[in-house]
Protein backbone atom coordinates (compact mmCIF):
# COMPACT_ATOMS: atom_id res chain seq x y z
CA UNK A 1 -95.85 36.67 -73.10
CA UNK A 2 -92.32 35.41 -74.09
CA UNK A 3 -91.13 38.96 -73.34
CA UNK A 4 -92.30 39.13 -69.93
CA UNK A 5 -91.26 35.93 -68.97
CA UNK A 6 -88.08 36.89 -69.89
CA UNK A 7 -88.26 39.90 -67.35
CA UNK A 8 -89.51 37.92 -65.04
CA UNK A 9 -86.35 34.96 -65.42
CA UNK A 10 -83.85 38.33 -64.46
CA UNK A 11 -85.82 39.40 -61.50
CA UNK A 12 -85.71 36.19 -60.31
CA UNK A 13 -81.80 36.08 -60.77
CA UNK A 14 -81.63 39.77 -58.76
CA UNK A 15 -84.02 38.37 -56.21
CA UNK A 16 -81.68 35.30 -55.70
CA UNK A 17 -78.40 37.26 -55.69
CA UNK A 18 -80.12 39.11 -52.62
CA UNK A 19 -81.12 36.23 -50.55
CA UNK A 20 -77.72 33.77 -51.05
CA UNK A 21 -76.44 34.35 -47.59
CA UNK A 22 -72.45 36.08 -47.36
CA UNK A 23 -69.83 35.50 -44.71
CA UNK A 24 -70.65 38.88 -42.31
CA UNK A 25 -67.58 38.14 -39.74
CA UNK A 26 -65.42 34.85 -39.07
CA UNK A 27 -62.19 34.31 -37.42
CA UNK A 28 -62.15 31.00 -38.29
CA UNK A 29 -59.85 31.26 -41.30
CA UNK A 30 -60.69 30.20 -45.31
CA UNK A 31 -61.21 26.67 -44.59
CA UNK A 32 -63.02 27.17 -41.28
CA UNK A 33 -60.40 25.22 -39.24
CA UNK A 34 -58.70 27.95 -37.05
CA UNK A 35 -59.37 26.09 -34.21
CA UNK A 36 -58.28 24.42 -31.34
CA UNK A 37 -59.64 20.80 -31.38
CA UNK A 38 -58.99 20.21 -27.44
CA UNK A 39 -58.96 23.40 -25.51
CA UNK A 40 -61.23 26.71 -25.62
CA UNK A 41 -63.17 29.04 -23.10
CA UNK A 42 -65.23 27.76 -20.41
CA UNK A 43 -69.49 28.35 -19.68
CA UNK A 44 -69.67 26.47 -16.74
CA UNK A 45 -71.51 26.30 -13.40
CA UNK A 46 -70.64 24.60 -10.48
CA UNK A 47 -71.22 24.28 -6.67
CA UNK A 48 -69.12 27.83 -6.04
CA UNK A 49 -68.87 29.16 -9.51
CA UNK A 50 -70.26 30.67 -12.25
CA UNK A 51 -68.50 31.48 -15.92
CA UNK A 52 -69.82 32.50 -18.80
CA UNK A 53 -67.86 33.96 -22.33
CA UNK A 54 -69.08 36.39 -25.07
CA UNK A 55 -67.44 37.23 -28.51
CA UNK A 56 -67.82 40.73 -30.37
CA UNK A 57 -67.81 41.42 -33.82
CA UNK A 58 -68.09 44.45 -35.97
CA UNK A 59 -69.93 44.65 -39.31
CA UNK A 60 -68.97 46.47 -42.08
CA UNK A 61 -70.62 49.36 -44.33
CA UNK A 62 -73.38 47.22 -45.44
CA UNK A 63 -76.25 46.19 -43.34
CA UNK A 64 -76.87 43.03 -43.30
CA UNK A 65 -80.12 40.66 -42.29
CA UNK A 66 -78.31 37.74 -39.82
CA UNK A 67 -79.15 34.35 -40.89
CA UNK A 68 -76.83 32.21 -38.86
CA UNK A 69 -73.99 31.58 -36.64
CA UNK A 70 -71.49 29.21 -36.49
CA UNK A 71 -69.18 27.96 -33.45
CA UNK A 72 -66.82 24.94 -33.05
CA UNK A 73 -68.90 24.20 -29.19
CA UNK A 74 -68.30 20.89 -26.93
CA UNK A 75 -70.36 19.87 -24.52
CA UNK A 76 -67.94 18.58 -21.75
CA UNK A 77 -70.33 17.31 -18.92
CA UNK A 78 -73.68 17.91 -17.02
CA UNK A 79 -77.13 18.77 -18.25
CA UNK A 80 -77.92 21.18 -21.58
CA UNK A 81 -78.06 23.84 -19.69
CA UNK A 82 -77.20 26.78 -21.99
CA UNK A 83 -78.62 29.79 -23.59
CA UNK A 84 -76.66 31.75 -26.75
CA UNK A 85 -77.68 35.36 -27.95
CA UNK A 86 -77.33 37.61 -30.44
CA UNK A 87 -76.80 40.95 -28.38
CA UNK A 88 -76.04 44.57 -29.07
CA UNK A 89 -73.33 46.48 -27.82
CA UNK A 90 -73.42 48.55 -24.18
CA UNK A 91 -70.31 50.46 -24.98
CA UNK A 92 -68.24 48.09 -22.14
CA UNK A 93 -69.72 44.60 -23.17
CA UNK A 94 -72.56 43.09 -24.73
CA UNK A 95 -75.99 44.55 -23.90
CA UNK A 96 -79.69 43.81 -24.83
CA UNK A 97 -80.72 40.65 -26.41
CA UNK A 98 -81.49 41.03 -30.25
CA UNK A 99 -82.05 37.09 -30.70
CA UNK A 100 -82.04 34.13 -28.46
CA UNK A 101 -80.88 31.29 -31.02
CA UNK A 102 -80.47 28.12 -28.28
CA UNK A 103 -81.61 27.74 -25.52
CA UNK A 104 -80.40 24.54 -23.65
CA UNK A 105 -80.01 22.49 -27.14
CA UNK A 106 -78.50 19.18 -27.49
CA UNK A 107 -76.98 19.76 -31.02
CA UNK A 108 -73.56 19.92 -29.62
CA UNK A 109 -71.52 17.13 -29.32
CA UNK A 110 -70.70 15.47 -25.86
CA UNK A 111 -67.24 14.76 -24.85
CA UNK A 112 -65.13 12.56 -25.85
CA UNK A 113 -66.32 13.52 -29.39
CA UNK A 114 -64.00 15.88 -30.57
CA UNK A 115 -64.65 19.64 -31.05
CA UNK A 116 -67.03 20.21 -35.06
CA UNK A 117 -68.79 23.21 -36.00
CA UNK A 118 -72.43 23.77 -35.20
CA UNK A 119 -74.82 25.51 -36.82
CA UNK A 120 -77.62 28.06 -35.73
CA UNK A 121 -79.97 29.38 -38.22
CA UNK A 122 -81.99 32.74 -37.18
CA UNK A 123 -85.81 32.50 -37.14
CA UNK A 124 -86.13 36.31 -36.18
CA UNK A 125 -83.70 37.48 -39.19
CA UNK A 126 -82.50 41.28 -37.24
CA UNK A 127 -81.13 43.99 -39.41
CA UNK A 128 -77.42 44.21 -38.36
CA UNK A 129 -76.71 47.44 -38.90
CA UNK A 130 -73.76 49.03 -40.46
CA UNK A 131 -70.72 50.01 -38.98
CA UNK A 132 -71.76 48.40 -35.75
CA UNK A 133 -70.59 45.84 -33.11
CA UNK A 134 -72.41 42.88 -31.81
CA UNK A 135 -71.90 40.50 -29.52
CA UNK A 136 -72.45 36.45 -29.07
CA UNK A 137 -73.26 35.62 -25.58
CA UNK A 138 -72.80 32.02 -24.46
CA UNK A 139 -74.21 31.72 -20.74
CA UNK A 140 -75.47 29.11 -18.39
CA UNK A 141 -79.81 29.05 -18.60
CA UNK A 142 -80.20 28.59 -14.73
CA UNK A 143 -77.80 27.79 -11.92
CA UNK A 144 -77.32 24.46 -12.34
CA UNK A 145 -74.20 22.41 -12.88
CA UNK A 146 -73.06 22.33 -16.21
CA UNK A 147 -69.63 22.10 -18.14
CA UNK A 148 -69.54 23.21 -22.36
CA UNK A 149 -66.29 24.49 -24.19
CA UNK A 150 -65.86 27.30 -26.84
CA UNK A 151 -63.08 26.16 -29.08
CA UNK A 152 -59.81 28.69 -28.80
CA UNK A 153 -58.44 30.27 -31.69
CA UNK A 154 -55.00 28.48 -33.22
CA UNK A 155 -54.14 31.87 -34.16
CA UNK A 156 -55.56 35.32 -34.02
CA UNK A 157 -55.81 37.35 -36.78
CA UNK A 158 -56.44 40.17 -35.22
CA UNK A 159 -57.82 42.08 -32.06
CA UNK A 160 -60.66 40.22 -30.59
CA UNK A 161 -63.43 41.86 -29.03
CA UNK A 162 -64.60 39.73 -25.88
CA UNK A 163 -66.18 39.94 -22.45
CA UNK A 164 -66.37 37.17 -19.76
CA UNK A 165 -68.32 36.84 -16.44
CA UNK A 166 -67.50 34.76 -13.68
CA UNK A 167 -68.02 34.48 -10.31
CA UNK A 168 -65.39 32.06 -8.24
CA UNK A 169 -67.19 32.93 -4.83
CA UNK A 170 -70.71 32.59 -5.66
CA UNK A 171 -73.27 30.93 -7.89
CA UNK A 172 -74.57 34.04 -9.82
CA UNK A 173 -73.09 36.14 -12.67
CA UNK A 174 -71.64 39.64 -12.37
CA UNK A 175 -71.39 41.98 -14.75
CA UNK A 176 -69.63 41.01 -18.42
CA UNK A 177 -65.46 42.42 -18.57
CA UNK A 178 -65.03 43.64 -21.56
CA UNK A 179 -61.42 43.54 -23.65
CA UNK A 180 -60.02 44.12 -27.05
CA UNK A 181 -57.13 43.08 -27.62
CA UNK A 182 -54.71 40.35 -29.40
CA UNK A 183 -55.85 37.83 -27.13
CA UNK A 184 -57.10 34.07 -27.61
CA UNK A 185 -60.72 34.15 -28.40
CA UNK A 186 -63.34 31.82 -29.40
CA UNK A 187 -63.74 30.52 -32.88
CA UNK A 188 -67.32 31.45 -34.92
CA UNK A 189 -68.59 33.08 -38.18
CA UNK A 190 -71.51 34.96 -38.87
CA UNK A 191 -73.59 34.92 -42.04
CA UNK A 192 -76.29 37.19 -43.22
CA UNK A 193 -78.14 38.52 -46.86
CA UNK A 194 -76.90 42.27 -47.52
CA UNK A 195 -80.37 44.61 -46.99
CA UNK A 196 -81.15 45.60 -50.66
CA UNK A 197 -80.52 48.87 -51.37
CA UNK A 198 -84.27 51.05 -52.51
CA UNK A 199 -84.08 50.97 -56.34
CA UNK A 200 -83.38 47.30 -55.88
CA UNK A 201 -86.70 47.23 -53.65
CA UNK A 202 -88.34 48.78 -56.25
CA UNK A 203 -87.31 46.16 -58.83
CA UNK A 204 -88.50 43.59 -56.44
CA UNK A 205 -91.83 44.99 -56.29
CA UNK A 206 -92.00 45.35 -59.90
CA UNK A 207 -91.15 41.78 -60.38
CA UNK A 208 -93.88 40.65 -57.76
CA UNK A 209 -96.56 42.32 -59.94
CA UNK A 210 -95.47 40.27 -63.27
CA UNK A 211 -95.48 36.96 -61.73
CA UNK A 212 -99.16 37.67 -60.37
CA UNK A 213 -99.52 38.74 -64.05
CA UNK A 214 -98.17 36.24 -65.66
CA UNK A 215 -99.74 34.01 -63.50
CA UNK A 216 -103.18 35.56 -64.31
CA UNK A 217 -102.54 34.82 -67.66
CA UNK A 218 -101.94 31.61 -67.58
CA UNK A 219 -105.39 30.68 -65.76
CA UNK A 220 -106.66 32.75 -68.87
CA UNK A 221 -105.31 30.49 -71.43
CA UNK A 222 -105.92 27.02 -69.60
């Protein structure tokens, strides 16, 4: 018994190695204040326009399941009238939805609060996979007036992948612009568990049998 309990206490330690969720992207710096606190990109709508602002990122050679996003995000005026995706990439911009994660929210603060860092936890959990870009889309719900604020970048660490749509003539979006270049993005990190590789799987399973073992045991000896 004392052996497989034993077993079971390093499974559990694997398992929880596994699920502790890593940094996937940020260009936020180490201490998660590269950030303007006064100025950043504009979602808006208004009587004759329409703007809305997406950030790429690319992940690296592990996939990862997403867990969460975070964004410095201010609320500058009207109603909460905004929706933010997880998207994939069209080649030129982002392209279809992979997650919805807000859709017109009130967890951001209001102006005059200053900008602070929000956070939105996945209920879906998407594999990212590896070796890939993905976007975060921040765009009005519906056409009506509304004012938020995506924190700007103090500095930029390097090329940011980002896409914008606005319309100064009309009250409906066109098509996103995509660029990538050293230019002043938005601030946000992503965070994710890495996609355990098969023998770990395997482990996993293993472990799953002994605690319905060991838990079969104990109802024996009650």
């Amino acid at each position: 018994m004392k052996s497989k309990l034993t077993t079971l206490t390093c499974l559990t330690l694997v398992a929880c190695c596994h699920l502790k969720a890593e940094l996937i992207f940020s260009n936020m710096g180490p201490n998660n204040d590269n950030y303007y606190s006064g100025v950043g990109h504009t979602i808006q709508v208004t009587a004759s326009s329409y703007d809305a602002f997406a950030m790429g990122f690319r992940t690296g050679a592990t996939p990862y399941v997403f867990t969460e996003l975070q964004l410095p995000l201010l609320n500058l005026s009207g109603i909460d009238n905004l929706t933010i995706s997880l998207r994939r990439d069209a080649g030129v911009g982002p392209g279809a939805v992979v997650e919805t994660l807000s859709i017109d929210s009130p967890v951001f603060p209001d102006y005059p609060q200053p900008f602070s860092i929000t956070s939105l936890e996945s209920t879906a959990l998407p594999t990212l996979a590896a070796n890939s870009v993905y976007w975060i889309t921040l765009e009005p719900t519906e056409i009506r007036s509304c004012w938020y604020s995506w924190s700007h970048l103090l500095s930029i660490p390097q090329p940011q992948i980002l896409a914008f749509s606005d319309n100064p003539n009309a009250n409906t979006p066109l098509p996103w612009s995509y660029s990538y270049a050293f230019q002043n993005g938005s601030a946000f990190a992503v965070y994710g568990n890495p996609v355990p590789e098969p023998s770990t799987l395997t482990i996993l399973a293993v472990g799953g049998v002994l605690v319905r073992r060991c838990r079969r045991l104990r109802r024996l000896h009650r």
